[in-house]
N, C-alpha and C. Protein backbone atom coordinates (compact mmCIF):
# COMPACT_ATOMS: atom_id res chain seq x y z
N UNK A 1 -0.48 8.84 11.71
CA UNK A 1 -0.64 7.50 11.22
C UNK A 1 0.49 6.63 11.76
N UNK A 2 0.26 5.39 12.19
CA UNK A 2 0.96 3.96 12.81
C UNK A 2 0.81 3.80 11.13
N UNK A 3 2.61 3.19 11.43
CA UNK A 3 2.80 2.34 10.43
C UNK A 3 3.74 0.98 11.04
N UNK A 4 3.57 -0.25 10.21
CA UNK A 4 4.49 -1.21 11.05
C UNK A 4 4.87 -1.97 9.84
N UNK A 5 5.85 -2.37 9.73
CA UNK A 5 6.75 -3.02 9.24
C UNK A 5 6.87 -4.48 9.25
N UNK A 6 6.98 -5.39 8.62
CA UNK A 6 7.20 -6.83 8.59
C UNK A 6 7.69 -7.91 8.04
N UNK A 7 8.53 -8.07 7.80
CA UNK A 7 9.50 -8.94 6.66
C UNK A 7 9.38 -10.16 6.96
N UNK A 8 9.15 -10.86 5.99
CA UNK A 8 9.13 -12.37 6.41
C UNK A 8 9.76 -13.24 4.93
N UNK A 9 10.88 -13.47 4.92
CA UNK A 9 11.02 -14.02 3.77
C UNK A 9 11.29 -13.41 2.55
N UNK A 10 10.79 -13.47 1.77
CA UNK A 10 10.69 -12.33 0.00
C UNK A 10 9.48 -11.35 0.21
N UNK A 11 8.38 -11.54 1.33
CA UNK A 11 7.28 -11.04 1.42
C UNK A 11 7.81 -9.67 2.50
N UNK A 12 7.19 -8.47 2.08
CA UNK A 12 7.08 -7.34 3.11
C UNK A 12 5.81 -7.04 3.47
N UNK A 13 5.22 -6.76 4.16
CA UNK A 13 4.13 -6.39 4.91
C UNK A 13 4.30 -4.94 5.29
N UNK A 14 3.44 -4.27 5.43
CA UNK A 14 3.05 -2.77 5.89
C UNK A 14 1.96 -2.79 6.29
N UNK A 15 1.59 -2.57 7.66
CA UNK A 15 0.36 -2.46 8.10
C UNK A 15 0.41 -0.98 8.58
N UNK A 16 -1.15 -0.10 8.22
CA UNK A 16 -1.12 0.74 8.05
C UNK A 16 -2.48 1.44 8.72
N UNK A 17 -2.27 2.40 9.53
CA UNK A 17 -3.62 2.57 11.04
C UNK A 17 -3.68 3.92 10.94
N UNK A 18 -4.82 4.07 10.55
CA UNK A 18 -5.24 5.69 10.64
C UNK A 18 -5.03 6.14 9.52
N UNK A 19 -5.15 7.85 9.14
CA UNK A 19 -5.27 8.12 7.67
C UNK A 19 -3.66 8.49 7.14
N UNK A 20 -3.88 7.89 6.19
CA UNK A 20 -3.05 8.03 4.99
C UNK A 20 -3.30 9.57 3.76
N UNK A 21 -2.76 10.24 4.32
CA UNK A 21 -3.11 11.97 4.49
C UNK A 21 -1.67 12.24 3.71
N UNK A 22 -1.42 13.54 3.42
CA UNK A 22 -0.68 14.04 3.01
C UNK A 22 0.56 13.72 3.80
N UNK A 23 0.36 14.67 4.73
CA UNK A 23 1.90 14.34 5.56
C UNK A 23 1.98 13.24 5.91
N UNK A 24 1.78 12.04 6.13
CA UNK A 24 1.86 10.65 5.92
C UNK A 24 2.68 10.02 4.92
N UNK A 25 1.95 10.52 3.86
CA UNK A 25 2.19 9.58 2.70
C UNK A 25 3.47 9.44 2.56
N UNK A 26 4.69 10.44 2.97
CA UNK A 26 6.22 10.44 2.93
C UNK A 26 6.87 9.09 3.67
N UNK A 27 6.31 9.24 5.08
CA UNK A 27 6.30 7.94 5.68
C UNK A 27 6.21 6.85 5.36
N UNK A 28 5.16 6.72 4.32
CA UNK A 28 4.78 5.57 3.96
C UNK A 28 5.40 4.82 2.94
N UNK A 29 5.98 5.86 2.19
CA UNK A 29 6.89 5.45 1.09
C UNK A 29 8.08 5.22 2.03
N UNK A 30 8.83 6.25 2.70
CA UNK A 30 10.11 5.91 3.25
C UNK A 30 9.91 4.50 3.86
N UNK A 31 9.27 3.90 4.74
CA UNK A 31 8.77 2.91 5.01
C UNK A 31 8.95 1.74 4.12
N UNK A 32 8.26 1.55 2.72
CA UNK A 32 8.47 1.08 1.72
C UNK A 32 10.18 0.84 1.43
N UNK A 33 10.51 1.94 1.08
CA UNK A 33 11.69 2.20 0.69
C UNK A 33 13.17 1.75 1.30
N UNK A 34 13.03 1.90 2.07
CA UNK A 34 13.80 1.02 3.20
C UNK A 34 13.85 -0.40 3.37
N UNK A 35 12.62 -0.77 3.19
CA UNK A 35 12.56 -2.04 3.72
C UNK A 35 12.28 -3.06 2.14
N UNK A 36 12.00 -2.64 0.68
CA UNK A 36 11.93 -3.27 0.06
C UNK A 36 13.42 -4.15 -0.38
N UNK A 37 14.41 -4.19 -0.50
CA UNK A 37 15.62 -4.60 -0.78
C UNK A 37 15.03 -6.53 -0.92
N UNK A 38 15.10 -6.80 -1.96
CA UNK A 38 15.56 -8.45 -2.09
C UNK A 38 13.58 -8.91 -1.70
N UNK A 39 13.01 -8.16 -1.83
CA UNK A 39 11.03 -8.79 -1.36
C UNK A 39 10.63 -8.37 -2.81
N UNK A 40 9.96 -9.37 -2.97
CA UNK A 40 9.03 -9.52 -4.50
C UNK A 40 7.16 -9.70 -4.25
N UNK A 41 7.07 -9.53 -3.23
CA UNK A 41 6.08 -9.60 -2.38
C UNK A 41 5.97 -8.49 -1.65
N UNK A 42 4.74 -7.63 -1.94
CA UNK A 42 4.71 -6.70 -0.79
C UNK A 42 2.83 -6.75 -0.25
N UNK A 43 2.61 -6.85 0.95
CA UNK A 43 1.43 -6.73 1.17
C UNK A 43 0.90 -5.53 1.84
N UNK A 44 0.36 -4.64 1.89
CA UNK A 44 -0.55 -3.48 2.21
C UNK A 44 -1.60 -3.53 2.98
N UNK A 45 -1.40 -3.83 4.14
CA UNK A 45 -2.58 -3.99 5.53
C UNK A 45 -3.29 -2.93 5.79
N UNK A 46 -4.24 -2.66 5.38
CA UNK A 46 -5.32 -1.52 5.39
C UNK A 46 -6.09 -1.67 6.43
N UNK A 47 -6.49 -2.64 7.33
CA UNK A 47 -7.33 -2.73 8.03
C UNK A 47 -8.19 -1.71 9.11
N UNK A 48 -7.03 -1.08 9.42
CA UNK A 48 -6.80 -0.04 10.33
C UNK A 48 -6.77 1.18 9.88
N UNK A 49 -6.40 1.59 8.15
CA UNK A 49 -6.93 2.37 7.67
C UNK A 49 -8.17 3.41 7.73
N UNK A 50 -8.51 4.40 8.02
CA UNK A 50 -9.57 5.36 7.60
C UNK A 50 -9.99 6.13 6.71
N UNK A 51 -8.35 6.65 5.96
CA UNK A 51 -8.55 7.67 5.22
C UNK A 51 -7.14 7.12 4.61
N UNK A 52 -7.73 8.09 3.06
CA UNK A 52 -6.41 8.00 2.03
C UNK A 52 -6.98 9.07 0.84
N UNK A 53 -5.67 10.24 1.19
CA UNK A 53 -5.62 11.12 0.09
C UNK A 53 -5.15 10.67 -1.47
N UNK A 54 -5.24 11.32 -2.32
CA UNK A 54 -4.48 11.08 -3.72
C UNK A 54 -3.09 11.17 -3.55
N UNK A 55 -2.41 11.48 -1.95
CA UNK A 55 -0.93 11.23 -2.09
C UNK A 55 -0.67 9.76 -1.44
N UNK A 56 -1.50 9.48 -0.81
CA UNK A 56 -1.49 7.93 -0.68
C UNK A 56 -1.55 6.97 -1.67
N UNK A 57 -2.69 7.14 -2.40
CA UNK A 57 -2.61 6.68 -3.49
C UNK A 57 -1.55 6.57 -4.72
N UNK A 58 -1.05 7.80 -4.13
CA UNK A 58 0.02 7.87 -5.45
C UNK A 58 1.35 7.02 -4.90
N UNK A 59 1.14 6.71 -3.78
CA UNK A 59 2.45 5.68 -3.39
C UNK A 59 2.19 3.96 -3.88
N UNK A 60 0.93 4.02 -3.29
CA UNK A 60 0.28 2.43 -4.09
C UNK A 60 0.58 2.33 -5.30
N UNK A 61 0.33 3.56 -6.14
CA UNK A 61 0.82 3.21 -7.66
C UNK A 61 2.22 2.90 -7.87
N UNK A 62 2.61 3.96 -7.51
CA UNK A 62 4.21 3.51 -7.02
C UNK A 62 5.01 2.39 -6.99
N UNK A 63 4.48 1.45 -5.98
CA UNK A 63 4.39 0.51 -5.89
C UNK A 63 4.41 -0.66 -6.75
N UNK A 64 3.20 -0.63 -7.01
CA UNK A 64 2.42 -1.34 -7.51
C UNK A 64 3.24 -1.35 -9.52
N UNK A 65 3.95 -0.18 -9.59
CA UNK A 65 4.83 -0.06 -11.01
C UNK A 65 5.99 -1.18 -10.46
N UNK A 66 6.29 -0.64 -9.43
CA UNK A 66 7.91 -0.87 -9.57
C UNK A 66 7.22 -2.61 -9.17
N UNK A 67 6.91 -3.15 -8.64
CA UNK A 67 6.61 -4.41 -8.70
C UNK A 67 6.12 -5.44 -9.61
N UNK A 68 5.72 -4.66 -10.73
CA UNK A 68 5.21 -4.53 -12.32
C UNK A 68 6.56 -5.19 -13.02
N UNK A 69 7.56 -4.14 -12.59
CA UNK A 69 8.56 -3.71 -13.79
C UNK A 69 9.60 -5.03 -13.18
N UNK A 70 9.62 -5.63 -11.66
CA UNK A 70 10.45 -6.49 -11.25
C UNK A 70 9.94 -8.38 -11.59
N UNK A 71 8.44 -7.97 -11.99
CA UNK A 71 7.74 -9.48 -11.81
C UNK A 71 7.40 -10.10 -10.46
N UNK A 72 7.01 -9.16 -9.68
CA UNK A 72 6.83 -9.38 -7.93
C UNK A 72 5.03 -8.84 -8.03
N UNK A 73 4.50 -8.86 -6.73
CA UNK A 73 2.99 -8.85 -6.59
C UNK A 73 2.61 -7.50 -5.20
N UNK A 74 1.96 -7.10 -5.75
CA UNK A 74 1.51 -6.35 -4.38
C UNK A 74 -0.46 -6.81 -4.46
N UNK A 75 -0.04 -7.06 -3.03
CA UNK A 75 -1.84 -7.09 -2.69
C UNK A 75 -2.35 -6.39 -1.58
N UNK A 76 -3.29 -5.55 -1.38
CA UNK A 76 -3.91 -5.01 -0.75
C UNK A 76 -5.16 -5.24 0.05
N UNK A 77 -4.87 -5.50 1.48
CA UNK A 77 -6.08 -6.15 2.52
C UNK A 77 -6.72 -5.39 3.39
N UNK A 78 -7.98 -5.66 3.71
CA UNK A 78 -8.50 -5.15 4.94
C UNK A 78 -9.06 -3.76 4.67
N UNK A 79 -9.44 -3.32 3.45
CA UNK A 79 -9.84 -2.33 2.94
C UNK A 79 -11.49 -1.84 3.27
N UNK A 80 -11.14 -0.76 3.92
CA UNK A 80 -12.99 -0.57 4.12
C UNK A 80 -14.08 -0.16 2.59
N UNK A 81 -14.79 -0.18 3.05
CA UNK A 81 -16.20 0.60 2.26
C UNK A 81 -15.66 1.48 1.74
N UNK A 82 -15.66 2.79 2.68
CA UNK A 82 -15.31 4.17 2.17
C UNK A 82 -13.95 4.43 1.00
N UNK A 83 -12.69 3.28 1.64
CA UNK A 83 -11.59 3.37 0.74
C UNK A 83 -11.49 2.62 -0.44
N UNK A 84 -12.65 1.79 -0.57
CA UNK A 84 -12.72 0.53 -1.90
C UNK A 84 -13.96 1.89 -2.70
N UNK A 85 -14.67 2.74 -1.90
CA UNK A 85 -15.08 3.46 -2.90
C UNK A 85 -14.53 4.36 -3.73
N UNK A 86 -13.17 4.96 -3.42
CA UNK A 86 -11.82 5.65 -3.42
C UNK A 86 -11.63 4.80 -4.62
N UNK A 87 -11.19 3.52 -4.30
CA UNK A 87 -10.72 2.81 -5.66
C UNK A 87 -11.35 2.31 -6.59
N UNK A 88 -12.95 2.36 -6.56
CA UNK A 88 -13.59 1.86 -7.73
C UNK A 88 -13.65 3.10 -8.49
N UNK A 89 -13.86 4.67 -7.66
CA UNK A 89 -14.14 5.55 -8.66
C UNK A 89 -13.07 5.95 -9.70
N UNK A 90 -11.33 6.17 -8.41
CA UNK A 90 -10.31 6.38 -9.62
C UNK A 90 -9.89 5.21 -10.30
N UNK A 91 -10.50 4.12 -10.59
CA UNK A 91 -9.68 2.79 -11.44
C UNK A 91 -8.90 2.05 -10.71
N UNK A 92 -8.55 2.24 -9.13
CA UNK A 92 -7.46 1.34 -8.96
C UNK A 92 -7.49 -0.01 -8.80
N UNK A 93 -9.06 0.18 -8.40
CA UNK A 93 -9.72 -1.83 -8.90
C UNK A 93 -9.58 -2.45 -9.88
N UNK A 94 -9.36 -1.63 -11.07
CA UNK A 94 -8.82 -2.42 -12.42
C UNK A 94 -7.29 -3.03 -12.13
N UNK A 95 -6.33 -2.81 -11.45
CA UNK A 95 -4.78 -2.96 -11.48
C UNK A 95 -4.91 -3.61 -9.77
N UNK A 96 -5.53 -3.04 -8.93
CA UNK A 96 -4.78 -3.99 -7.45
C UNK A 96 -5.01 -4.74 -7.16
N UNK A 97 -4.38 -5.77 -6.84
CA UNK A 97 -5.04 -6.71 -5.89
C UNK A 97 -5.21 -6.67 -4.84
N UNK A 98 -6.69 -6.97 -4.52
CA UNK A 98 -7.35 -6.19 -3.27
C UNK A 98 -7.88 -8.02 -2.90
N UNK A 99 -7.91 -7.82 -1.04
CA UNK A 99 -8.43 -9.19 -0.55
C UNK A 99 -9.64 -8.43 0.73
């Protein structure tokens, strides 16, 4: 998996290509992790996405807390079919914001 990085302001960007798999998902957080410092904004570029295990997912939640707990937003774009079916079945359509 391509991952890319993007800071612009308070906003972070992660654009994210190919599957989001187990051995990935470390990446994806370190990724995160690194680069969140001082962003209240994080956006999640799926476009390029194919696949996403429950350890992917479990970083979105991740996320998606600690941005909870700061008063910041995460939104999630470019999401296919197959992975919005991923999120209607486990609930994550109730909590993300998805575009």
């Amino acid at each position: 998996m391509d991952i890319e990085v993007r800071a612009e302001g308070a906003r972070l960007t992660i654009v994210l290509d190919g599957e989001l798999n187990t051995p990935a998902a470390p990446r994806f957080e370190a990724a995160y992790e690194q680069n969140k410092g001082g962003m209240n904004e994080i956006v999640i570029d799926m476009e390029k996405l194919v696949y996403i295990t429950s350890s992917g997912m479990r970083v979105l939640l991740d996320i998606h807390q600690e941005m909870e707990e700061i008063g910041g937003s995460l939104t999630v774009r470019g999401v296919s079919g197959e992975i919005m079916d991923v999120f209607e079945v486990t609930g994550f359509t109730s909590f993300l914001h998805i575009e």
